[in-house]
N, C-alpha and C. Protein backbone atom coordinates (compact mmCIF):
# COMPACT_ATOMS: atom_id res chain seq x y z
N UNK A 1 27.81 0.55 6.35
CA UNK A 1 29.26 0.39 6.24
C UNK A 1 29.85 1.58 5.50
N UNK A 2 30.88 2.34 6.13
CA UNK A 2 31.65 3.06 5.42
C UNK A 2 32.68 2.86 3.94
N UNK A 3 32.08 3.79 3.21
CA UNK A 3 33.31 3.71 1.92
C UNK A 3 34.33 4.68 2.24
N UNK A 4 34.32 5.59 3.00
CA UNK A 4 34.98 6.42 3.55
C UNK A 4 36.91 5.94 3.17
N UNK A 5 37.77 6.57 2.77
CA UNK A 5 39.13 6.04 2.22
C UNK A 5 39.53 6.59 4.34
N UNK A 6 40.28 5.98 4.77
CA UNK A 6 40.80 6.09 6.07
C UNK A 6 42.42 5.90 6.23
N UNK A 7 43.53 6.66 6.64
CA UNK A 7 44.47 6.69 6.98
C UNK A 7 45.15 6.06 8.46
N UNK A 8 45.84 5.68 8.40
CA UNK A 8 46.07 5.04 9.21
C UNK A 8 48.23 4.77 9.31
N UNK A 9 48.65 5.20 10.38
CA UNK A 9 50.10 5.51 10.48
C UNK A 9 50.60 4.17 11.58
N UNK A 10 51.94 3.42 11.53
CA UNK A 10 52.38 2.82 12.35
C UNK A 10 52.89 3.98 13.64
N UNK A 11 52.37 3.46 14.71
CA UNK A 11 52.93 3.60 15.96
C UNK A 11 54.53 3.48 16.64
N UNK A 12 55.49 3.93 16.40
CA UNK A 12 56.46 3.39 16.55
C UNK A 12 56.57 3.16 18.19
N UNK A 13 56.27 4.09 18.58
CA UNK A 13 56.04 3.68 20.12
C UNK A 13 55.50 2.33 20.78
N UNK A 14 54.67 2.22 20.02
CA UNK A 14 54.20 0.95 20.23
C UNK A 14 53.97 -0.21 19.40
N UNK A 15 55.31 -0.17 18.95
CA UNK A 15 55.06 -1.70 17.81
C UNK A 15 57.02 -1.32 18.12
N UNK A 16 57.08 -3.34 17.45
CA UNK A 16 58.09 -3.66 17.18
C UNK A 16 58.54 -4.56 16.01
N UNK A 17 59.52 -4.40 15.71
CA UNK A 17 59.78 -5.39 14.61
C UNK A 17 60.90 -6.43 14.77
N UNK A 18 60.72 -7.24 14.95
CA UNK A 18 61.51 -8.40 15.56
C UNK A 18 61.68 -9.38 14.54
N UNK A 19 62.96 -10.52 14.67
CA UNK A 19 63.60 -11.23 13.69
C UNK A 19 63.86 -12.14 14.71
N UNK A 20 64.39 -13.73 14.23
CA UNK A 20 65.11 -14.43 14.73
C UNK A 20 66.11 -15.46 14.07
N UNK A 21 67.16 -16.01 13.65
CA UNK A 21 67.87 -16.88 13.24
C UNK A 21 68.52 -17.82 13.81
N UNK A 22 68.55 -18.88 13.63
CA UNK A 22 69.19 -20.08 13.83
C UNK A 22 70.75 -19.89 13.94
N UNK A 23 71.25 -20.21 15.56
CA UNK A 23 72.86 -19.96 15.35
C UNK A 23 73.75 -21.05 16.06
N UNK A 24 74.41 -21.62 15.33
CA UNK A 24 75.19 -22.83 15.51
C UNK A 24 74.29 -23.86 15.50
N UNK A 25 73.20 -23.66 14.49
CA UNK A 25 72.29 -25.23 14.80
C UNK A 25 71.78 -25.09 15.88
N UNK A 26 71.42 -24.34 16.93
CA UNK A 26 71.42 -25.48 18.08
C UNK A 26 70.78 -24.39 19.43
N UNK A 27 71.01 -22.84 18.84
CA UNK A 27 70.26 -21.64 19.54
C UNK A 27 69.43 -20.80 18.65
N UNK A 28 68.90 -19.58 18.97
CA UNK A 28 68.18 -18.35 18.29
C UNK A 28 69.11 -16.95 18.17
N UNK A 29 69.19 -16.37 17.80
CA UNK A 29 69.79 -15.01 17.81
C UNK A 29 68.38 -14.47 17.67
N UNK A 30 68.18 -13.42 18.18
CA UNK A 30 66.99 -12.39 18.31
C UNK A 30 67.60 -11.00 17.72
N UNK A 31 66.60 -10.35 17.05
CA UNK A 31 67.32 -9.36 16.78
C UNK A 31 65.88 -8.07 16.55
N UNK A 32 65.89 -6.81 15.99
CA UNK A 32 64.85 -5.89 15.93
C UNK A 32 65.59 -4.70 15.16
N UNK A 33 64.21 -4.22 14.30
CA UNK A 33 65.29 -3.37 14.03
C UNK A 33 64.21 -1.57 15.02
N UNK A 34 64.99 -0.92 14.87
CA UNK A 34 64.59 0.14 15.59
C UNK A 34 64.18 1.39 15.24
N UNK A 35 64.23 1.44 13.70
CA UNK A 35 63.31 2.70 13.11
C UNK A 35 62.70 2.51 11.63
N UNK A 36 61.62 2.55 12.26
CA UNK A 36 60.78 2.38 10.64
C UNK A 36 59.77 3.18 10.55
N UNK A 37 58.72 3.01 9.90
CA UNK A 37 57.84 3.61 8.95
C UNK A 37 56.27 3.07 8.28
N UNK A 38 55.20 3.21 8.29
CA UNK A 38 54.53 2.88 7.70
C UNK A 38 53.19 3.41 7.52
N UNK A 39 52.19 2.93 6.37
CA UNK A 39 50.93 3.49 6.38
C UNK A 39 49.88 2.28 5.56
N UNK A 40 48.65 2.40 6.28
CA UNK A 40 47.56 1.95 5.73
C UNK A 40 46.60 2.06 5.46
N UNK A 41 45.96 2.22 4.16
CA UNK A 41 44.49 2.93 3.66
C UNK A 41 43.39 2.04 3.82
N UNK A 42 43.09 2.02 4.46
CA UNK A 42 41.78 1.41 4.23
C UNK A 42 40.07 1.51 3.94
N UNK A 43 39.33 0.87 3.66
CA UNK A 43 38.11 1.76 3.91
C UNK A 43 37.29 1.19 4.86
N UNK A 44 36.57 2.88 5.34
CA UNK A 44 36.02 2.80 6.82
C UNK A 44 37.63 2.08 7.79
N UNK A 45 36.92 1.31 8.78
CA UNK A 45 37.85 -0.07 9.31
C UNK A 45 37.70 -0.91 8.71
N UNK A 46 37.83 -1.06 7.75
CA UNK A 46 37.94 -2.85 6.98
C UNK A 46 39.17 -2.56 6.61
N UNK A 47 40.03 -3.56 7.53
CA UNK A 47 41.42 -4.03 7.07
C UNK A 47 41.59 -4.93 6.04
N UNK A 48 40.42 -5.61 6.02
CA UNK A 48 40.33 -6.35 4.47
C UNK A 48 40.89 -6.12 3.30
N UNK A 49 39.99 -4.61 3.06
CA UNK A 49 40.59 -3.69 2.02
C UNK A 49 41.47 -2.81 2.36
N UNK A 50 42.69 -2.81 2.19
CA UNK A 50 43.42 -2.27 2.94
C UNK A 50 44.75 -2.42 1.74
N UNK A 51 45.50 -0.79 1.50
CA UNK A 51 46.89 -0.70 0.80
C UNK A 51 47.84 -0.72 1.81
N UNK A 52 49.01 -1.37 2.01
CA UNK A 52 49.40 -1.36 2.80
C UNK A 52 51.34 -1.05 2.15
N UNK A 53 51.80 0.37 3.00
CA UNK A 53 53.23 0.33 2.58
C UNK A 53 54.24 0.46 3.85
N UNK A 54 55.06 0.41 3.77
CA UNK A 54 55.62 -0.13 5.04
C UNK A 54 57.46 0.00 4.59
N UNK A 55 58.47 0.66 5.42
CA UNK A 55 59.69 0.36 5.04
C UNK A 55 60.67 1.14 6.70
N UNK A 56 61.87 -0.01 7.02
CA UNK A 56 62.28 0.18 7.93
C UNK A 56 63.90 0.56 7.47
N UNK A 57 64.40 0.83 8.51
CA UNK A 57 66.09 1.63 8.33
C UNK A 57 67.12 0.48 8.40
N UNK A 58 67.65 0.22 7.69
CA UNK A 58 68.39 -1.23 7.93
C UNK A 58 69.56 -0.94 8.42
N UNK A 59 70.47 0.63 8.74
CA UNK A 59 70.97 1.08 9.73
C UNK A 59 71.15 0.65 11.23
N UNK A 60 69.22 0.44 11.56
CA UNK A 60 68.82 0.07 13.07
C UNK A 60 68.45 -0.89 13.62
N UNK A 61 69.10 -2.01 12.89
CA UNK A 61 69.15 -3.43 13.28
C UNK A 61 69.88 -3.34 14.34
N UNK A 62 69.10 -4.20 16.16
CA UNK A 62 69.80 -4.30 16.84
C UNK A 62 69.83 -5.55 17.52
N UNK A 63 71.02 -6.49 17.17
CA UNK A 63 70.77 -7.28 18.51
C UNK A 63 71.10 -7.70 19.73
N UNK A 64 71.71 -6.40 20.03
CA UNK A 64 71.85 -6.25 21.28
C UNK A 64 73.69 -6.61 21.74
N UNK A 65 74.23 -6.72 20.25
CA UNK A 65 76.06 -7.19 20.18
C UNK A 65 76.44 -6.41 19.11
N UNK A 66 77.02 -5.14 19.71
CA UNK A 66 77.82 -3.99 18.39
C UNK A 66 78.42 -4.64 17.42
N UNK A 67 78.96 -5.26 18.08
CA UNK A 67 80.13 -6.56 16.37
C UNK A 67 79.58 -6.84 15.98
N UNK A 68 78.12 -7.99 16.40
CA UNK A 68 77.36 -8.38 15.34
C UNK A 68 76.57 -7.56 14.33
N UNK A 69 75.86 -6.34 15.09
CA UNK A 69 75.37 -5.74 14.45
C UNK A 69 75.92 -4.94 13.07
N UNK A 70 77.35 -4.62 13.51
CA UNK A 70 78.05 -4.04 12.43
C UNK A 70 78.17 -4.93 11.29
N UNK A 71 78.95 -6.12 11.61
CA UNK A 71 78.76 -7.46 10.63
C UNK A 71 77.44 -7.78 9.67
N UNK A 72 76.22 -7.22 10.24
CA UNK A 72 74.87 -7.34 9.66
C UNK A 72 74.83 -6.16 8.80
N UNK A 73 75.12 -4.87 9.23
CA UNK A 73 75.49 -3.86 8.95
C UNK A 73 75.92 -3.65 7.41
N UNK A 74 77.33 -4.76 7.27
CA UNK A 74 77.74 -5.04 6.21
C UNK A 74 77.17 -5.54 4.96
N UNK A 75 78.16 -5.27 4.00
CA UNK A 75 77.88 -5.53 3.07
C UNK A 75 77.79 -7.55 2.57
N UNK A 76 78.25 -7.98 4.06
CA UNK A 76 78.07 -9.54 3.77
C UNK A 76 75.99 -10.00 3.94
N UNK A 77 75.80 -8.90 4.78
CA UNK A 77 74.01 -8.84 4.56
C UNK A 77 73.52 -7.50 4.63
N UNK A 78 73.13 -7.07 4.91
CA UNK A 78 72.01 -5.61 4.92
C UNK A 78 73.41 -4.51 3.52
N UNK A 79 74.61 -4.40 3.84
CA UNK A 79 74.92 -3.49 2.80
C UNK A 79 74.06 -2.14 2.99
N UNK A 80 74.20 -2.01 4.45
CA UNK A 80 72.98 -0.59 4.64
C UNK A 80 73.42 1.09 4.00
N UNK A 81 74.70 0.86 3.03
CA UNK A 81 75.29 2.34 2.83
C UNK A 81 74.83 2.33 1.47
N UNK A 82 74.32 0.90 0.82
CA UNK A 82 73.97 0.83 -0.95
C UNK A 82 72.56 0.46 -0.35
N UNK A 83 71.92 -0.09 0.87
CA UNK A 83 70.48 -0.77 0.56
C UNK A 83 70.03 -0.45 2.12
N UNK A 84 69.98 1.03 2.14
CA UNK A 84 69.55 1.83 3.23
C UNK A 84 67.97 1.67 4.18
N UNK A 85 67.18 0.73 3.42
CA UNK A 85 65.22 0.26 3.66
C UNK A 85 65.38 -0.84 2.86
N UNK A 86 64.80 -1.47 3.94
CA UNK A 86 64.17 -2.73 3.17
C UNK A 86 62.29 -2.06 3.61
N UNK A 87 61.48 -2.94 2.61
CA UNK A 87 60.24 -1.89 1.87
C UNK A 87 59.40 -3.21 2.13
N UNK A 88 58.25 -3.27 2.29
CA UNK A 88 57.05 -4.15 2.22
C UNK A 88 56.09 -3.31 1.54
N UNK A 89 54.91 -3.43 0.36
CA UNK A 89 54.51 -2.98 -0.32
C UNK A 89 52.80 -4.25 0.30
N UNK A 90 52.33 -4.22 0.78
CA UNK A 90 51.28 -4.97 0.90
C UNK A 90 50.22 -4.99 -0.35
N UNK A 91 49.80 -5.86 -0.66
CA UNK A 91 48.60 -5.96 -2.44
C UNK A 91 47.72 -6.69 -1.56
N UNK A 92 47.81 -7.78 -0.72
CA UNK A 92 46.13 -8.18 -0.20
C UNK A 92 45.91 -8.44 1.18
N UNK A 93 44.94 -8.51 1.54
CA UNK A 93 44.61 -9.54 3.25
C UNK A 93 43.36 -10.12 2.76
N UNK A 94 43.75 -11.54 2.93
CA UNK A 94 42.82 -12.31 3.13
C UNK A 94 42.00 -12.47 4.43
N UNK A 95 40.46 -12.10 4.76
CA UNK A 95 40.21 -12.88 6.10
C UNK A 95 40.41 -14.11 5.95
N UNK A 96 40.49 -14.81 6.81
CA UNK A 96 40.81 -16.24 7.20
C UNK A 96 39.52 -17.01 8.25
N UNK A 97 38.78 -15.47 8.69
CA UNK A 97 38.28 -15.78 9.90
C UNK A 97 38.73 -16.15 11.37
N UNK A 98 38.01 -15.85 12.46
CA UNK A 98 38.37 -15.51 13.89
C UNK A 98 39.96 -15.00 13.81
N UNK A 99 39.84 -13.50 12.92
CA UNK A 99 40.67 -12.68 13.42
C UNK A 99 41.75 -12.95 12.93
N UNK A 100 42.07 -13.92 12.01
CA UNK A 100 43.17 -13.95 11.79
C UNK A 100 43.11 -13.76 9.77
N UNK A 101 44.69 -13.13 9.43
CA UNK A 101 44.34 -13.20 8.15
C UNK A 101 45.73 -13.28 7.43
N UNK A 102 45.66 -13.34 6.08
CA UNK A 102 46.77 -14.03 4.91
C UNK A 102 47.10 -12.43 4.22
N UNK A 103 48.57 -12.18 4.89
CA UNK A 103 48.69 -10.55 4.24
C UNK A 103 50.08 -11.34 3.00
N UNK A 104 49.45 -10.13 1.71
CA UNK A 104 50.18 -10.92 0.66
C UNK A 104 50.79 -9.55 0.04
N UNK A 105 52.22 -9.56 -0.07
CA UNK A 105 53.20 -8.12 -0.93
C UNK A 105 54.09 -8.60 -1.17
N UNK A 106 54.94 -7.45 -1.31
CA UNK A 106 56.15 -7.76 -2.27
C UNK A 106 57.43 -6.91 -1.23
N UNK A 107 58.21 -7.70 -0.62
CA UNK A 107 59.48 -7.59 0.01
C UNK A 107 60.40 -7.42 -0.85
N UNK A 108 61.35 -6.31 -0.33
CA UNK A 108 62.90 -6.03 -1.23
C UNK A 108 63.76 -5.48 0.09
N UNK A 109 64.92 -6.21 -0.52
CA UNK A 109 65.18 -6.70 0.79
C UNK A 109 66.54 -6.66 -0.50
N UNK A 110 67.90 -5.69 0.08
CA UNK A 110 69.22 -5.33 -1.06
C UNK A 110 68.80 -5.23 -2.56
N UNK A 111 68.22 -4.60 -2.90
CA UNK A 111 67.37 -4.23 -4.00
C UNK A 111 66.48 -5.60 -4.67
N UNK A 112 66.27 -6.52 -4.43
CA UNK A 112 65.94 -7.82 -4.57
C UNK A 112 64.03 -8.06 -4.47
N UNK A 113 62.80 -7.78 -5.05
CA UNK A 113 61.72 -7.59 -4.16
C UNK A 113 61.35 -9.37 -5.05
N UNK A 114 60.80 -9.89 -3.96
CA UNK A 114 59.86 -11.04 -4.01
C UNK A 114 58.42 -10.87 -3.40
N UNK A 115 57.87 -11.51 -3.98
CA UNK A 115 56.47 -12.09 -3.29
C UNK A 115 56.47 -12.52 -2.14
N UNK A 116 55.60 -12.27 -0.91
CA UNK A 116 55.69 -12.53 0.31
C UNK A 116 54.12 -13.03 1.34
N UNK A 117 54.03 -13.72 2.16
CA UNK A 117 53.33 -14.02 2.24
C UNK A 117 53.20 -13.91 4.18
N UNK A 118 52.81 -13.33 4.79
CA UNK A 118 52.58 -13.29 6.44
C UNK A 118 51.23 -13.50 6.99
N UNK A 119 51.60 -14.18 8.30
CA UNK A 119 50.15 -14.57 8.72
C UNK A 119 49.91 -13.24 9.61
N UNK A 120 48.87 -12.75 9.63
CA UNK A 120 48.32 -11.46 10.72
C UNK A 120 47.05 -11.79 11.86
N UNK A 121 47.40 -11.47 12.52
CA UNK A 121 46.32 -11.60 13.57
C UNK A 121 45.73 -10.49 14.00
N UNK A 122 44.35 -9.62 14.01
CA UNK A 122 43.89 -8.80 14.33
C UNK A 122 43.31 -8.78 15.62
N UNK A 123 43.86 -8.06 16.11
CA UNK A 123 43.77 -7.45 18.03
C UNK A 123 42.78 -7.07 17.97
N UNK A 124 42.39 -6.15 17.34
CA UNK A 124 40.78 -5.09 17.46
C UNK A 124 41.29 -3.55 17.64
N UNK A 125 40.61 -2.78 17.67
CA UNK A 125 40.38 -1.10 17.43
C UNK A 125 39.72 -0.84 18.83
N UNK A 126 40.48 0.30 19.22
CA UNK A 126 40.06 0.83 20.42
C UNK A 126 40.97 2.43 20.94
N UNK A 127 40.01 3.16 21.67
CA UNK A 127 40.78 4.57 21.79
C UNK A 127 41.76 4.67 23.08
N UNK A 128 42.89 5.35 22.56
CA UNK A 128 43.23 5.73 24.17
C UNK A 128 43.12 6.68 24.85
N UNK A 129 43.38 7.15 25.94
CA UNK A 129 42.33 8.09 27.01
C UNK A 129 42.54 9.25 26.58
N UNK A 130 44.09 9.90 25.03
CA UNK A 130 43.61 11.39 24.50
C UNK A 130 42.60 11.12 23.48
N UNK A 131 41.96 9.93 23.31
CA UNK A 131 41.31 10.10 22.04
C UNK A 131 41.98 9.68 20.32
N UNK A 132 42.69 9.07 21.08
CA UNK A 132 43.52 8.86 19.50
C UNK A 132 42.83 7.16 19.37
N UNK A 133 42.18 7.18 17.63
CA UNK A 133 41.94 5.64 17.54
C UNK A 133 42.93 4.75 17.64
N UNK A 134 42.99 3.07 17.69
CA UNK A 134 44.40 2.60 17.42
C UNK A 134 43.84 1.47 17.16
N UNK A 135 44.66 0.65 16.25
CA UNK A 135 44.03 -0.82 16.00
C UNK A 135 45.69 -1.72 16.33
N UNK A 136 45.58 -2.68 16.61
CA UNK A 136 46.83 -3.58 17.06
C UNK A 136 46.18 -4.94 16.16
N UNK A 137 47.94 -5.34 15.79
CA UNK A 137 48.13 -6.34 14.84
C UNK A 137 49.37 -7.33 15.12
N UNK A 138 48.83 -8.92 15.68
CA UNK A 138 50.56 -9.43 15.65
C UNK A 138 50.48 -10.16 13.97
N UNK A 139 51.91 -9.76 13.62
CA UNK A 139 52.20 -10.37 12.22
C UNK A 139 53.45 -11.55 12.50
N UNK A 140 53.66 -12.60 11.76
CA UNK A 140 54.79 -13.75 12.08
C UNK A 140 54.44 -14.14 10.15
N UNK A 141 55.73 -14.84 10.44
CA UNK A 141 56.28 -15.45 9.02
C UNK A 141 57.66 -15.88 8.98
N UNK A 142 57.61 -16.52 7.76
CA UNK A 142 59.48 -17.11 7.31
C UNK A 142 59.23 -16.73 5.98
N UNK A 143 61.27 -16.40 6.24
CA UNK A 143 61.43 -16.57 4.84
C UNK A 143 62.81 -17.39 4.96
N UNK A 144 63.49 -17.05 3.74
CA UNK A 144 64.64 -17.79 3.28
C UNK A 144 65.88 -16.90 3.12
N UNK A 145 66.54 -16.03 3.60
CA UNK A 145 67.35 -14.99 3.97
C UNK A 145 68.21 -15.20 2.38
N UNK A 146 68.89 -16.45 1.74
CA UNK A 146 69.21 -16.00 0.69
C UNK A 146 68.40 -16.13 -0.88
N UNK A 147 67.19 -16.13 -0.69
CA UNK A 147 66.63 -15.07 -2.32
C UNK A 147 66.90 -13.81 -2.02
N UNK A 148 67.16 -13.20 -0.83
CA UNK A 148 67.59 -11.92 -0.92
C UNK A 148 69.06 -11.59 -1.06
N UNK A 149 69.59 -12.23 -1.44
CA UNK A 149 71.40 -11.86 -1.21
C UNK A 149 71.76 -12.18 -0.14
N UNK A 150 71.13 -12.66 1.14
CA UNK A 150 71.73 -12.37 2.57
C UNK A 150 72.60 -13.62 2.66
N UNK A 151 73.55 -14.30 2.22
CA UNK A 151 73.76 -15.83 2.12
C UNK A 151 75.26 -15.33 2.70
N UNK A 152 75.44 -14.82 3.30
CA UNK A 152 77.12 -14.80 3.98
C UNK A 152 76.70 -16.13 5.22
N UNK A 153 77.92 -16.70 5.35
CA UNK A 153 77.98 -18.09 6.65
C UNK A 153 79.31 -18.29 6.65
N UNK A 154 79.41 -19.54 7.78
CA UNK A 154 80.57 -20.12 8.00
C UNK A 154 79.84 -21.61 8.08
N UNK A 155 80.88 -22.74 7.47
CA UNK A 155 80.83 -23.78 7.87
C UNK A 155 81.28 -24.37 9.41
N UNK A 156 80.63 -25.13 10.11
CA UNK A 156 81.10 -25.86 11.54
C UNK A 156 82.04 -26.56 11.27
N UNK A 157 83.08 -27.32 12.10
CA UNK A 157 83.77 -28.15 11.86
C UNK A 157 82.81 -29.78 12.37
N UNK A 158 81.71 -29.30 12.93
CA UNK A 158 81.32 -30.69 13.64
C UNK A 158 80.30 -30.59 12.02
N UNK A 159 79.72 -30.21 11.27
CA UNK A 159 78.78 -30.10 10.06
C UNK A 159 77.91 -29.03 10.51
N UNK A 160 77.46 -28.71 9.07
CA UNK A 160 76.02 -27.82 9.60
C UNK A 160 76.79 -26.22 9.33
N UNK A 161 75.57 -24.83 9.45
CA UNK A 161 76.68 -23.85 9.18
C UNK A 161 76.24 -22.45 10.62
N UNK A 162 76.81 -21.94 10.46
CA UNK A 162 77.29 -21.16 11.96
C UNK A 162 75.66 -20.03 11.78
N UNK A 163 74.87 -19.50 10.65
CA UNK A 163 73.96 -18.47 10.43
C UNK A 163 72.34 -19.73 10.13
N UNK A 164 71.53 -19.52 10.22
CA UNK A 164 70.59 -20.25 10.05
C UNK A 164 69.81 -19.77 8.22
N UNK A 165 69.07 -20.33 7.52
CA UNK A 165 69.12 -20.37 6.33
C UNK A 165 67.43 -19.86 6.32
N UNK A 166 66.45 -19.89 7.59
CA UNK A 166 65.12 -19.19 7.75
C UNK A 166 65.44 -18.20 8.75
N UNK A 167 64.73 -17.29 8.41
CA UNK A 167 64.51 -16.06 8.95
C UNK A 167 63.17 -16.16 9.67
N UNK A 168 63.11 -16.14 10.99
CA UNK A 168 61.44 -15.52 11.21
C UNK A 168 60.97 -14.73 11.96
N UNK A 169 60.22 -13.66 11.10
CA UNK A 169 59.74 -12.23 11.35
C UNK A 169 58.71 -12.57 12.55
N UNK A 170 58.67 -11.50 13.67
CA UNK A 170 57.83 -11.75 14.58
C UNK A 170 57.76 -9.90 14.86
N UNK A 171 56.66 -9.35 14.66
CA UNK A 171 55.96 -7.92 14.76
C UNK A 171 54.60 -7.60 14.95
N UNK A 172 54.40 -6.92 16.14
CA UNK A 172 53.63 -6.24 17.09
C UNK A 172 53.36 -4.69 16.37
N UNK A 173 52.61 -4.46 15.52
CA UNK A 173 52.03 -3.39 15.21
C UNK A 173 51.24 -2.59 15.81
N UNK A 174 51.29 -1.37 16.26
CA UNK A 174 50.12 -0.63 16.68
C UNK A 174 49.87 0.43 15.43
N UNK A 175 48.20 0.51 14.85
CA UNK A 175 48.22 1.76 14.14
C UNK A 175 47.58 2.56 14.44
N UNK A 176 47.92 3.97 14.20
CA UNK A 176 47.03 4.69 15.28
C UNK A 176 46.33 5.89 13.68
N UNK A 177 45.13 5.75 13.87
CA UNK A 177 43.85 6.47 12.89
C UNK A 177 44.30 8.16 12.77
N UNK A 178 44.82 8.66 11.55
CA UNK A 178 44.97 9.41 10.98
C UNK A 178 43.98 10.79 11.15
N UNK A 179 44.21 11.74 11.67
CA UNK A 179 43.22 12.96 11.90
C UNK A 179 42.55 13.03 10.42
């Protein structure tokens, strides 16, 4: 087994970062954002041991409705002109076994960082036809949109409120092995 320290860069080409919220009770809003960033050390391939840092443009939230997006935009959530990245700082992965594992960091999210907790599923490692290594990862989780500040809404007139109060992250990682 390698002790070897190994680099490892997100793929933007091939990964996404995807969101969803609860809207009017009763649908999903989908949303992604569209430019980010990341890196992971590990040794040899053991994602086990693995530092993991990670931060996206909160600029490039899209879901696919300019108004909304601008509204997100705002300072009623993202505030992207004072809180330009939101940051994932990864501290552990648990295996779990058959491939799946317990990734544990610290989210900040409008200067705000909490403890965080995502489930990961490991795809496996494999080359593509220039030779570049790549390992693929689906990650999912919830959170609670206001420990971070994000608590802007509207009340319904029938009850209930117009923004959903869980957030859940759904991301397709590709990383591709560091020369």
């Amino acid at each position: 087994m390698s002790t070897q320290e190994t680099k490892w860069a997100v793929d933007p080409a091939h990964s996404k970062i995807g969101f969803k919220v609860k809207h009017l009770m009763i649908s999903n809003v989908l949303g992604s954002f569209r430019e980010f960033e990341g890196e992971v050390t590990t040794v040899g391939n053991d994602f086990s041991k693995s530092a993991i840092s990670f931060s996206l443009n909160t600029a490039s939230v899209d879901t696919e409705i300019a108004d909304r997006d601008g509204h997100l935009k705002s300072g009623d959530f993202f505030d992207v002109e004072n809180f330009p990245k939101i940051t994932f700082d990864g501290s552990g992965l648990t295996d779990l076994g058959d491939d799946m594992f317990e990734l544990t960091g610290n989210l900040t999210i409008k200067g705000v960082t909490l403890p965080t907790t995502l489930s990961v599923e490991f795809g496996g490692i494999n080359a593509d036809p220039w030779g570049n290594v790549k390992a693929g990862f689906a990650i999912t989780g919830k959170i609670k949109r206001k420990d971070w500040g994000l608590s802007w809404n509207a009340a319904l007139e029938t009850g209930g409120v117009l923004v959903g109060e869980e957030v859940k992250i759904n991301c397709d990682i590709e990383l591709v092995k560091k020369a």
